[in-house]
Protein backbone atom coordinates (compact mmCIF):
# COMPACT_ATOMS: atom_id res chain seq x y z
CA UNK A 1 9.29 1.96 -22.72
CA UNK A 2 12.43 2.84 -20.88
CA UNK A 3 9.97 4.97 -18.06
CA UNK A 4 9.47 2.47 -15.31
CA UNK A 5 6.94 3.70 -13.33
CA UNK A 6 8.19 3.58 -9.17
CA UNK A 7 5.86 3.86 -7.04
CA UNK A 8 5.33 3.32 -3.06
CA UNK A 9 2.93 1.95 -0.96
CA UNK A 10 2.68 2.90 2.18
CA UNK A 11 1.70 1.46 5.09
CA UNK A 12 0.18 4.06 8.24
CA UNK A 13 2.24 2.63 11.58
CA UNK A 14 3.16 -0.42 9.72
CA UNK A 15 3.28 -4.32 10.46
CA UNK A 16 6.94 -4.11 9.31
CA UNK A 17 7.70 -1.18 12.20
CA UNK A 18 5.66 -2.74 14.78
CA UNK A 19 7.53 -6.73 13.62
CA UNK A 20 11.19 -5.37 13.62
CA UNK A 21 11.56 -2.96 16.56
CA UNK A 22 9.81 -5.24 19.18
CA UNK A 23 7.40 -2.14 20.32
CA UNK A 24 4.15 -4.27 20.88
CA UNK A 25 3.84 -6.88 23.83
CA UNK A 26 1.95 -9.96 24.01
CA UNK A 27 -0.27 -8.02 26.38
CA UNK A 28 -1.27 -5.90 23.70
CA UNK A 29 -4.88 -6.22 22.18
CA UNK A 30 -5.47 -7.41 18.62
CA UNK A 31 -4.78 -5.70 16.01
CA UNK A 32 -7.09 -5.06 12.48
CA UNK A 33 -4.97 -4.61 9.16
CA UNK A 34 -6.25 -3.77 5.85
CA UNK A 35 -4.89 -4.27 2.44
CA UNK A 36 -5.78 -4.90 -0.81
CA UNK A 37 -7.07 -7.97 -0.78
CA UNK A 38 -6.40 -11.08 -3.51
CA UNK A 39 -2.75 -12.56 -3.80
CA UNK A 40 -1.14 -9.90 -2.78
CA UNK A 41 -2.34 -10.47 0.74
CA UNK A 42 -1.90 -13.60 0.96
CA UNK A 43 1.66 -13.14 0.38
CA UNK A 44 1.55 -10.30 3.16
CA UNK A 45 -0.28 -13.05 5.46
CA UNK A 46 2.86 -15.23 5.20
CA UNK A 47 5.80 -12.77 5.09
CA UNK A 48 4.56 -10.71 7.30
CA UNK A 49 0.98 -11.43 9.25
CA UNK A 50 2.11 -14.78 10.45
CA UNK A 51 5.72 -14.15 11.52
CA UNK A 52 4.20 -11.01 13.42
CA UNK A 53 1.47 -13.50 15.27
CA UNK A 54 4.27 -15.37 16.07
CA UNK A 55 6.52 -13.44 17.64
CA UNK A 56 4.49 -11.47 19.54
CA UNK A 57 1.19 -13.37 20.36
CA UNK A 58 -0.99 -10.65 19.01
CA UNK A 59 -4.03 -11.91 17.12
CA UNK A 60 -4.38 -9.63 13.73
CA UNK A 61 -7.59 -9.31 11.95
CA UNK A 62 -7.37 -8.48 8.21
CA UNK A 63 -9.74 -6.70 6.29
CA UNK A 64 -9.24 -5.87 2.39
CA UNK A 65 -10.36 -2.35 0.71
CA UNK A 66 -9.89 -0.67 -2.20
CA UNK A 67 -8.29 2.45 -1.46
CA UNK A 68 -11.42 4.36 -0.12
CA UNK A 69 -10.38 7.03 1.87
CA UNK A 70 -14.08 8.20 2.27
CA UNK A 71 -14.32 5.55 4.62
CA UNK A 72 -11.12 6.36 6.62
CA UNK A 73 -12.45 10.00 6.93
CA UNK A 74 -15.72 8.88 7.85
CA UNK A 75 -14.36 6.04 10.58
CA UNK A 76 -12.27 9.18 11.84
CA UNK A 77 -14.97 11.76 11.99
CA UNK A 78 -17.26 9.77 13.95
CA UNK A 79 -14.37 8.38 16.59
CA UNK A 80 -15.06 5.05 15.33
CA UNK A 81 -11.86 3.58 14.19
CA UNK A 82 -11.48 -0.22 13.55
CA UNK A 83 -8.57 0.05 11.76
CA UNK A 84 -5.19 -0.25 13.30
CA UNK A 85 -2.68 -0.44 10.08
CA UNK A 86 -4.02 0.51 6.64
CA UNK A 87 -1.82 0.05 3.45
CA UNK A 88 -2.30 3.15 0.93
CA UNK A 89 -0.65 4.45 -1.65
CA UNK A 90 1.64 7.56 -1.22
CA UNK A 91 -1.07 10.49 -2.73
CA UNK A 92 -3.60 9.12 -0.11
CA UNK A 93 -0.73 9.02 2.38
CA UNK A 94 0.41 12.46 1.98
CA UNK A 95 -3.95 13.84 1.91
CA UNK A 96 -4.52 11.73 5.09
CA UNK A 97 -1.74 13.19 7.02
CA UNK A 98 -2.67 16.28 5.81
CA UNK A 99 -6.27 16.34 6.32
CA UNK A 100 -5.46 14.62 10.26
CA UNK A 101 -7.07 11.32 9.14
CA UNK A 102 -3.22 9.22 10.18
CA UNK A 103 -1.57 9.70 13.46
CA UNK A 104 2.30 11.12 12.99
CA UNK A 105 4.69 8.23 13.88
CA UNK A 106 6.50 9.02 17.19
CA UNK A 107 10.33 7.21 15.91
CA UNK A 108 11.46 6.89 19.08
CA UNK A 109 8.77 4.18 19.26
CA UNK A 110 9.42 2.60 16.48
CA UNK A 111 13.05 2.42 16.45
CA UNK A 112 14.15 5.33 14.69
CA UNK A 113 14.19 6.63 11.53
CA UNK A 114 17.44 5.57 10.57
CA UNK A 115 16.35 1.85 10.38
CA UNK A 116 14.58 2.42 7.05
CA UNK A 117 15.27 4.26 3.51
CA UNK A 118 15.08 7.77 3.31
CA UNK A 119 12.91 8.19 0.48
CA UNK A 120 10.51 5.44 1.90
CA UNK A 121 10.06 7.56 5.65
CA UNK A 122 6.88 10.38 5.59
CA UNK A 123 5.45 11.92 8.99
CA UNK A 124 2.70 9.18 8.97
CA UNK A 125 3.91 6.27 7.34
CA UNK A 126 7.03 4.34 6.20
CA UNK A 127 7.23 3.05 2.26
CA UNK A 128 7.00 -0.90 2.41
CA UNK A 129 6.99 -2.11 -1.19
CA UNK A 130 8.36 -0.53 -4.92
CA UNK A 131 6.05 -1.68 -7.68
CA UNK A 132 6.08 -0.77 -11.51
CA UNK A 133 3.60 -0.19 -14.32
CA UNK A 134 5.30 -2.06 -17.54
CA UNK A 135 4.31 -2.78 -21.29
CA UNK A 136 2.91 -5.85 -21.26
CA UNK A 137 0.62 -7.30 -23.97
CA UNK A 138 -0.60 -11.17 -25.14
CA UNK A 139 0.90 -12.02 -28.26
CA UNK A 140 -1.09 -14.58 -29.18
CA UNK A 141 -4.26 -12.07 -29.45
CA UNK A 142 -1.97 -9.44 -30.97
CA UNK A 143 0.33 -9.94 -33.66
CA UNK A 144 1.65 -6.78 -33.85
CA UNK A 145 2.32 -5.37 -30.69
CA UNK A 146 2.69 -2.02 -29.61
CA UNK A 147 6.65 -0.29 -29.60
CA UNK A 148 5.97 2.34 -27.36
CA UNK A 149 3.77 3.50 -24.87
CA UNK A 150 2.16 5.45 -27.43
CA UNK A 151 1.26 2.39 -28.94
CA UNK A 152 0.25 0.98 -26.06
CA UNK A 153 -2.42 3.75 -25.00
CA UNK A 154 -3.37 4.52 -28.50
CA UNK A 155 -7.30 4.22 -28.81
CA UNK A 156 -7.64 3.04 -32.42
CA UNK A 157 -5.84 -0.35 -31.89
CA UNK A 158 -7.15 -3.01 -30.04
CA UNK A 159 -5.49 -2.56 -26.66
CA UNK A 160 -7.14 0.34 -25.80
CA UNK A 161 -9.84 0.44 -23.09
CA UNK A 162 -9.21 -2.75 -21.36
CA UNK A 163 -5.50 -1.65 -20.10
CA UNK A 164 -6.12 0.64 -16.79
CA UNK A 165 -6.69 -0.26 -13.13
CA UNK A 166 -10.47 0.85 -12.08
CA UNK A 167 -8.81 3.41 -9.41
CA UNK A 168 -6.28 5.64 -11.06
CA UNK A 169 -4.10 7.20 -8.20
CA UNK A 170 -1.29 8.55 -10.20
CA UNK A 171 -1.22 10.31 -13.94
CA UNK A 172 -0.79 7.80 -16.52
CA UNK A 173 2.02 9.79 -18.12
């Protein structure tokens, strides 16, 4: 229980770059982002989306995914790109810039590397968010809850199954 899980998202040439350094003008065409859809970018819309708009006059167009990079690879292959910012997660940051799928950030651009946290800067993206994975269970369906993540993940007890996101990015250890 004391492991808390850190883990970055990343965003490819992201809305937070492009919204603090002033880079884009309102001559500038729209824009497509894609995230992950549900609350979460709803909350994106207003503390980031809509400011953006604002302050520069470029329209953005959101589209939601769920991590797919089969269909970044495939929008790259073919020279058919529609998406301008994509949020992923750091794995699928580090195979993309790898494989040539994200363009390397010029700084200069973007105001420098010194405007964000080391840890969160990577050739072709900048860390945006910190999330964790905690142990988390509903004590009115179980009584006796689980004391440690072996608990938690043990298959005989009546958590197990139902506890893991669909995608599994990073080892669940």
């Amino acid at each position: 229980m004391r492991r808390v899980f850190k883990l970055l998202f990343i965003t490819v040439i992201g809305i937070v770059i492009l919204s603090f350094t002033g880079v884009l003008s309102s001559t500038a065409r729209e824009l497509t982002v894609v995230s992950w859809g549900g609350d979460y970018q709803k909350a994106q819309r207003k503390a980031y989306f809509e400011p953006f708009q604002k302050a520069t006059g470029i329209k953005l167009l959101e589209e939601e995914y769920n991590g797919e990079m089969a269909k970044i690879k495939a929008m790259v292959e073919t020279k058919n790109v529609t998406w301008d910012v994509v949020q992923v997660e750091a794995p699928e940051l580090v195979r993309g810039c790898e494989e040539g799928l994200f363009e390397i950030i010029d700084w200069s651009r973007v105001g420098g590397k010194d405007i964000f946290l080391d840890a969160a800067i990577s050739e072709c993206g900048v860390g945006t968010i910190v999330w964790s994975v905690i142990l988390a269970y509903n004590a009115d369906r179980l009584k006796e809850g689980p004391k440690s993540w072996a608990d938690f993940w043990n298959v005989k007890n009546s958590l197990a199954g139902g506890v893991c996101e669909k995608r599994r990015s990073f080892p669940l250890k």
